[in-house]
Protein backbone atom coordinates (compact mmCIF):
# COMPACT_ATOMS: atom_id res chain seq x y z
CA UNK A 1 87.48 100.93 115.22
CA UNK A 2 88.72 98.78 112.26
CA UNK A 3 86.51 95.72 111.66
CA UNK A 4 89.35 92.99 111.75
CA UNK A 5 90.56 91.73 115.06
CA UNK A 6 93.42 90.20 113.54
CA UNK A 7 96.88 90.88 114.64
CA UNK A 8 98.70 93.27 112.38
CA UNK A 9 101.32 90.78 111.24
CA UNK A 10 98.32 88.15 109.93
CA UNK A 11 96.65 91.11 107.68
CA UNK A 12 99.89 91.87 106.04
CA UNK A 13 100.57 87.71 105.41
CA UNK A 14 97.56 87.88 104.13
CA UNK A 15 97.68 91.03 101.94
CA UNK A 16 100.78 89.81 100.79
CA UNK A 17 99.30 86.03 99.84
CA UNK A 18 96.66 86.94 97.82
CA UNK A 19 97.31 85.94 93.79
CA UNK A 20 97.67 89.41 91.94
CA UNK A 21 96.89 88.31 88.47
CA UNK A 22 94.24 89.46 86.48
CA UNK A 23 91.97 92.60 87.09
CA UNK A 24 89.32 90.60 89.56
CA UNK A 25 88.61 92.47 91.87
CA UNK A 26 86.19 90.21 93.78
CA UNK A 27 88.56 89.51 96.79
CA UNK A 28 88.09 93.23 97.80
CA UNK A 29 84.38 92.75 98.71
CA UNK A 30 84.26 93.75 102.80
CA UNK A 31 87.79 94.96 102.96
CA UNK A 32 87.33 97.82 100.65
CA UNK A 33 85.50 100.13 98.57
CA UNK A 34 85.35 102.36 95.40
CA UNK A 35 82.44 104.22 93.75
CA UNK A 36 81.69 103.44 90.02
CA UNK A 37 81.25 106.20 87.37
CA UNK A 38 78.46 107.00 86.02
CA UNK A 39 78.44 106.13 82.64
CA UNK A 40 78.94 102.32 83.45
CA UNK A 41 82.43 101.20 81.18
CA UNK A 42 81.78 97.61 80.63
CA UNK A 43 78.30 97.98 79.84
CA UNK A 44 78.37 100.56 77.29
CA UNK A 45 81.24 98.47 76.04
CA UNK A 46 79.04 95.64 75.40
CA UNK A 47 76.74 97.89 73.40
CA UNK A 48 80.08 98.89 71.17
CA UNK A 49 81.11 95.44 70.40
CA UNK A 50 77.59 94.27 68.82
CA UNK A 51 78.15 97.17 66.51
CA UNK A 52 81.69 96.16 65.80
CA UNK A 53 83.15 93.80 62.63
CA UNK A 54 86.67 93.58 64.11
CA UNK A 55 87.69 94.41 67.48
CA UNK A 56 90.95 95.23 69.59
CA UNK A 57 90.84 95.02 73.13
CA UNK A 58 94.55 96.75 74.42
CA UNK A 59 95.88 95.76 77.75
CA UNK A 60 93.31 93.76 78.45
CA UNK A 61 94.45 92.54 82.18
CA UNK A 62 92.97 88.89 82.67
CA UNK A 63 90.33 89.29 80.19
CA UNK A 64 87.25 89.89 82.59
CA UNK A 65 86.00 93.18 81.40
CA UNK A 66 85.94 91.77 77.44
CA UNK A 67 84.38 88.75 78.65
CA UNK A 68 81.64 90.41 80.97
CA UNK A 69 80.74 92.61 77.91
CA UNK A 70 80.74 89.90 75.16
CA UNK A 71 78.74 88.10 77.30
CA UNK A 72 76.28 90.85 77.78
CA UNK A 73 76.35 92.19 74.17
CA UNK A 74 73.56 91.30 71.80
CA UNK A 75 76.26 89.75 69.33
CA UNK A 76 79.72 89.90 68.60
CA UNK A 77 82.15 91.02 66.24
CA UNK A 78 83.20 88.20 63.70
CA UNK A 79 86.39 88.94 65.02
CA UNK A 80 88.18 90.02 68.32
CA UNK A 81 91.92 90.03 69.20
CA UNK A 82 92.94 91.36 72.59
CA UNK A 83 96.65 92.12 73.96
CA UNK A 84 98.14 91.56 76.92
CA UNK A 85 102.08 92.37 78.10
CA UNK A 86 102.52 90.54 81.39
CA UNK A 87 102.76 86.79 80.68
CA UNK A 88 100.45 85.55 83.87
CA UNK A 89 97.82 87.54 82.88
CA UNK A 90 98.55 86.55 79.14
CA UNK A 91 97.46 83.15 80.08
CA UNK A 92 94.64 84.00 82.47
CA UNK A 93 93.18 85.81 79.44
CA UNK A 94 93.57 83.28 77.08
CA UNK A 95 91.97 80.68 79.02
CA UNK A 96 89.37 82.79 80.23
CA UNK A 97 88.15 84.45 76.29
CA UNK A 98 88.75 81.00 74.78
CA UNK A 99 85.02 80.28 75.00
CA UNK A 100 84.30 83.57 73.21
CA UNK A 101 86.71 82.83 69.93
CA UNK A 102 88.88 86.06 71.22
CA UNK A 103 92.19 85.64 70.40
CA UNK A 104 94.87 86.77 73.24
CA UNK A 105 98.04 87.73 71.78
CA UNK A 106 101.08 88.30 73.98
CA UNK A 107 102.53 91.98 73.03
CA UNK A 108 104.51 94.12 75.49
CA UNK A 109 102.48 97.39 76.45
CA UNK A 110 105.21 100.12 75.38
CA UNK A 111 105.57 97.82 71.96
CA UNK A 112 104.39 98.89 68.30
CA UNK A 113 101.04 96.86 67.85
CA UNK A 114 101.49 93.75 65.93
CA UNK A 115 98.74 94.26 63.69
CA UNK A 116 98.49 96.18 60.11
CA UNK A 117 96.98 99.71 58.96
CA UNK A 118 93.18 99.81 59.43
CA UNK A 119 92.78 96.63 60.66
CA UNK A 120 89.98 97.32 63.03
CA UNK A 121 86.96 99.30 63.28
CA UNK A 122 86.98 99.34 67.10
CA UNK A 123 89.67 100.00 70.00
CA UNK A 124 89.29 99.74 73.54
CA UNK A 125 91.07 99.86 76.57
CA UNK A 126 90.12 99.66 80.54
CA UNK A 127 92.65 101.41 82.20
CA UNK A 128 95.45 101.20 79.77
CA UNK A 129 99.02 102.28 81.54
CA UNK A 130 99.24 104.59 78.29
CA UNK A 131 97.63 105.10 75.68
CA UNK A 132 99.65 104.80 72.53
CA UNK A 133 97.95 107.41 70.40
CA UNK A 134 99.85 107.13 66.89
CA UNK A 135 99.42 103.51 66.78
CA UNK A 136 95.98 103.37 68.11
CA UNK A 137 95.20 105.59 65.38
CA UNK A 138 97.24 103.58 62.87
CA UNK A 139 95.60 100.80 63.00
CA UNK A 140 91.40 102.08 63.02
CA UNK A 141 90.51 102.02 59.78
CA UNK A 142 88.67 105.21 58.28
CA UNK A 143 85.82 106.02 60.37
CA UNK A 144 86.92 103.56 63.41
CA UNK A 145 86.32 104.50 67.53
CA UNK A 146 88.38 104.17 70.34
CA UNK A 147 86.43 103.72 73.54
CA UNK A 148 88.26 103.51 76.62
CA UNK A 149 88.23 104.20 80.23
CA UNK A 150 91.15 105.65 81.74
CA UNK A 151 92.80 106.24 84.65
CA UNK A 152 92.83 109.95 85.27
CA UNK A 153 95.36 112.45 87.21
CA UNK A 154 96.57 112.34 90.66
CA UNK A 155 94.11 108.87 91.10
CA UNK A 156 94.45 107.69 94.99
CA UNK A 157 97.08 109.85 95.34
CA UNK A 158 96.36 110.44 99.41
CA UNK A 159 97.55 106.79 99.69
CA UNK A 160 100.45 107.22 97.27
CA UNK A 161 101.34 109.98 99.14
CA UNK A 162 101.18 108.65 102.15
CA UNK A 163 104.02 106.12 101.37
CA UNK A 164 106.01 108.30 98.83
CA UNK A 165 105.19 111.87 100.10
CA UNK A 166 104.22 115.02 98.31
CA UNK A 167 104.61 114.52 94.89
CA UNK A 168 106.00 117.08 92.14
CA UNK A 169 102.86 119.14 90.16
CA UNK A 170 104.43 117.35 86.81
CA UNK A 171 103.81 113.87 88.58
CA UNK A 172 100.43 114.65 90.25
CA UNK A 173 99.00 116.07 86.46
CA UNK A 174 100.11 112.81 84.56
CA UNK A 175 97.44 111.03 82.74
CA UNK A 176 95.28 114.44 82.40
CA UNK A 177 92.48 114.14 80.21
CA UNK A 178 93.32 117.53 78.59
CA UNK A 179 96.56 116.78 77.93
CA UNK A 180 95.51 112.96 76.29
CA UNK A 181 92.98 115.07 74.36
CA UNK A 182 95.98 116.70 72.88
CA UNK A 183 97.73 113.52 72.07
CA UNK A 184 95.07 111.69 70.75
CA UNK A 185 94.28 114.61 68.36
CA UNK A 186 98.32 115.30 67.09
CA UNK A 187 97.77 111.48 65.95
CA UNK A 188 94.98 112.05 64.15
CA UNK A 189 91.92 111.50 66.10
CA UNK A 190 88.35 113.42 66.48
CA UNK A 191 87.49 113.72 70.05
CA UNK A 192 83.62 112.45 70.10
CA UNK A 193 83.12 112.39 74.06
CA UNK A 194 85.62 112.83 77.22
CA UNK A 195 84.22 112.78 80.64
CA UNK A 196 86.00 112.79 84.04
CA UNK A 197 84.73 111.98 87.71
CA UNK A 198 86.48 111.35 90.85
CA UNK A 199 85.37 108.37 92.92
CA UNK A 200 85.49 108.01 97.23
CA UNK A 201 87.60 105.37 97.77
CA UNK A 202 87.75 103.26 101.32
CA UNK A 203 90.54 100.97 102.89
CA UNK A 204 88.89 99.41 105.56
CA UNK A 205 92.30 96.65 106.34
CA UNK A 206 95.61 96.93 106.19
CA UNK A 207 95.03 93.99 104.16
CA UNK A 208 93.30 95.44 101.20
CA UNK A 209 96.05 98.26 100.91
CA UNK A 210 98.81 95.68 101.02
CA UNK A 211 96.72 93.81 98.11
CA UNK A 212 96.13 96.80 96.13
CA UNK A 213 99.71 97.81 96.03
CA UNK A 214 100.87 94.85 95.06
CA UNK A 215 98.12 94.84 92.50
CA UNK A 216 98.05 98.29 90.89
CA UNK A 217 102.49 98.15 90.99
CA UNK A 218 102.51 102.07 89.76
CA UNK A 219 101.35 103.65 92.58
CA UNK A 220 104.13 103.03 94.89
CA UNK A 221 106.65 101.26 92.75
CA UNK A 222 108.45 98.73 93.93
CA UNK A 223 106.41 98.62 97.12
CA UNK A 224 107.36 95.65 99.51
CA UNK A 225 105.96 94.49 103.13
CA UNK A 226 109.38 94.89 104.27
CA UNK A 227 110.49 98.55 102.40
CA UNK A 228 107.39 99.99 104.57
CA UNK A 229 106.22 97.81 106.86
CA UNK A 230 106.43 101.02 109.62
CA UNK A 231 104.34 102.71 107.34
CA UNK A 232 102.01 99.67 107.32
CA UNK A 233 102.01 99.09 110.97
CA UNK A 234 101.42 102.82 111.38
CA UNK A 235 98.13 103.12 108.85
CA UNK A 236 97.32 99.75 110.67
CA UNK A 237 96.86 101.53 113.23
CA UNK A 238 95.04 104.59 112.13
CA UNK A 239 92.75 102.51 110.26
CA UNK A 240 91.98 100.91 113.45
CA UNK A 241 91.18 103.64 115.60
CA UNK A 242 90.01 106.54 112.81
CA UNK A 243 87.84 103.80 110.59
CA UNK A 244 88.35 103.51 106.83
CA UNK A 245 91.53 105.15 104.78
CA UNK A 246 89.70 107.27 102.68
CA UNK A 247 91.18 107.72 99.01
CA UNK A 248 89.66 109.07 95.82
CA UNK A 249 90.27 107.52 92.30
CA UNK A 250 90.06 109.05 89.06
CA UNK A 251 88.60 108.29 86.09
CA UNK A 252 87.70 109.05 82.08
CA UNK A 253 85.94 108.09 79.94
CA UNK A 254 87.59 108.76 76.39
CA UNK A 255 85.36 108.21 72.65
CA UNK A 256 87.75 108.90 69.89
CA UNK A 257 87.16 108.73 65.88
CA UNK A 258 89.28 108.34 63.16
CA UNK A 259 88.24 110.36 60.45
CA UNK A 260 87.33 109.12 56.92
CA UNK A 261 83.99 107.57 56.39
């Protein structure tokens, strides 16, 4: 049985309530689940940055991952710029990486980066919608890593599914790590490491899934309450007498060089 005695019309208020800004995601905790990878993102991050002179953070969300690993790296870089595209979490990052000295500048995601050539040693990105290979690679200088976690193929696709039905094998293989090796090396780039694992994922509310889509907005896009609330009301009700939707995430982790040094 689900763990929530609340009605099914409170969860979904309250899925629907919940702030969506930033990449926090602390509310989760009891109402959902997802196993880590192994090779722990925002800690070997932290051991990247004290090695780094000038750092780009892309798509940086709210600015918690690049403050968690400032905060846990032995120093910083003298300098580190992040970008963000969607103006809430533009300000949530600013405010929040203040304290470190990062600078947050506001730069839509599909957009040429507004930096020059070279500019940076160092380029990450945690979950990036895309990665934008030719100007990643345009602006590492000579010798300069990208380190990155990304979203891999078909990621929670049983719950994207579920809403959207069976999806198209050109759909389902986006995002595949073979194919971004490709990209990454017609820009320019020496592939260093590239590791993938999928990760169980549980729903244990309808809450959390109500949350999540409103949170992660590509997996069922344009996803409303209203557009599926009989889908809603009818994984309510699995969830409530089957236990936990069960989902599994994808993920890679992606080390890239530019040549030169």
């Amino acid at each position: 049985m689900g763990q929530d005695s609340r009605s099914f019309e409170e969860l979904v208020a309250e899925g629907a309530a919940v702030p969506t800004e930033g990449w926090d995601f602390s509310w989760f905790e009891g109402r959902a689940t997802e196993a880590r990878p192994s090779w722990r993102y925002a800690v070997s991050l932290a051991d990247r940055l004290a090695g780094a002179t000038a750092a780009l953070d892309l798509q940086t969300g709210g600015g918690e991952v690049l403050d968690f690993a400032l905060g846990r790296a032995p120093k910083a870089p003298p300098l580190t710029v992040a970008t963000e595209g969607w103006p809430p979490n533009v300000a949530k990052a600013t405010a929040l990486l203040a304290a470190r000295g990062v600078a947050v500048v506001a730069s839509p995601e599909d957009a040429p980066f507004p930096f020059a050539d070279g500019a940076f040693d160092l380029v990450t990105s945690r979950h990036p919608v895309r990665a934008h290979w030719p100007e990643i690679s345009r602006v590492l200088g000579p010798g300069g890593t990208y380190f990155a976690q990304h979203v891999g193929p078909h990621s929670v696709f049983e719950l994207v599914e579920y809403f959207l039905g069976a999806q198209p094998d050109e759909v389902r293989g986006g995002r595949h790590p073979d194919r971004e090796r490709a990209d990454a090396e017609a820009a320019g780039l020496e592939i260093v490491d590239l590791r993938a694992e999928e990760l169980r994922m549980e729903f244990h509310d309808i809450a959390a899934v109500v949350h999540f889509l409103r949170k992660v907005v590509w997996m069922v896009p344009g996803f409303t309450v209203e557009a599926y609330r009989p889908h809603l009301r009818a994984l309510h009700e699995r969830i409530e007498s089957e236990g936990p939707f069960v989902a599994h995430s994808t993920r890679h982790l992606f080390e890239a060089r530019k040549p030169g040094v």
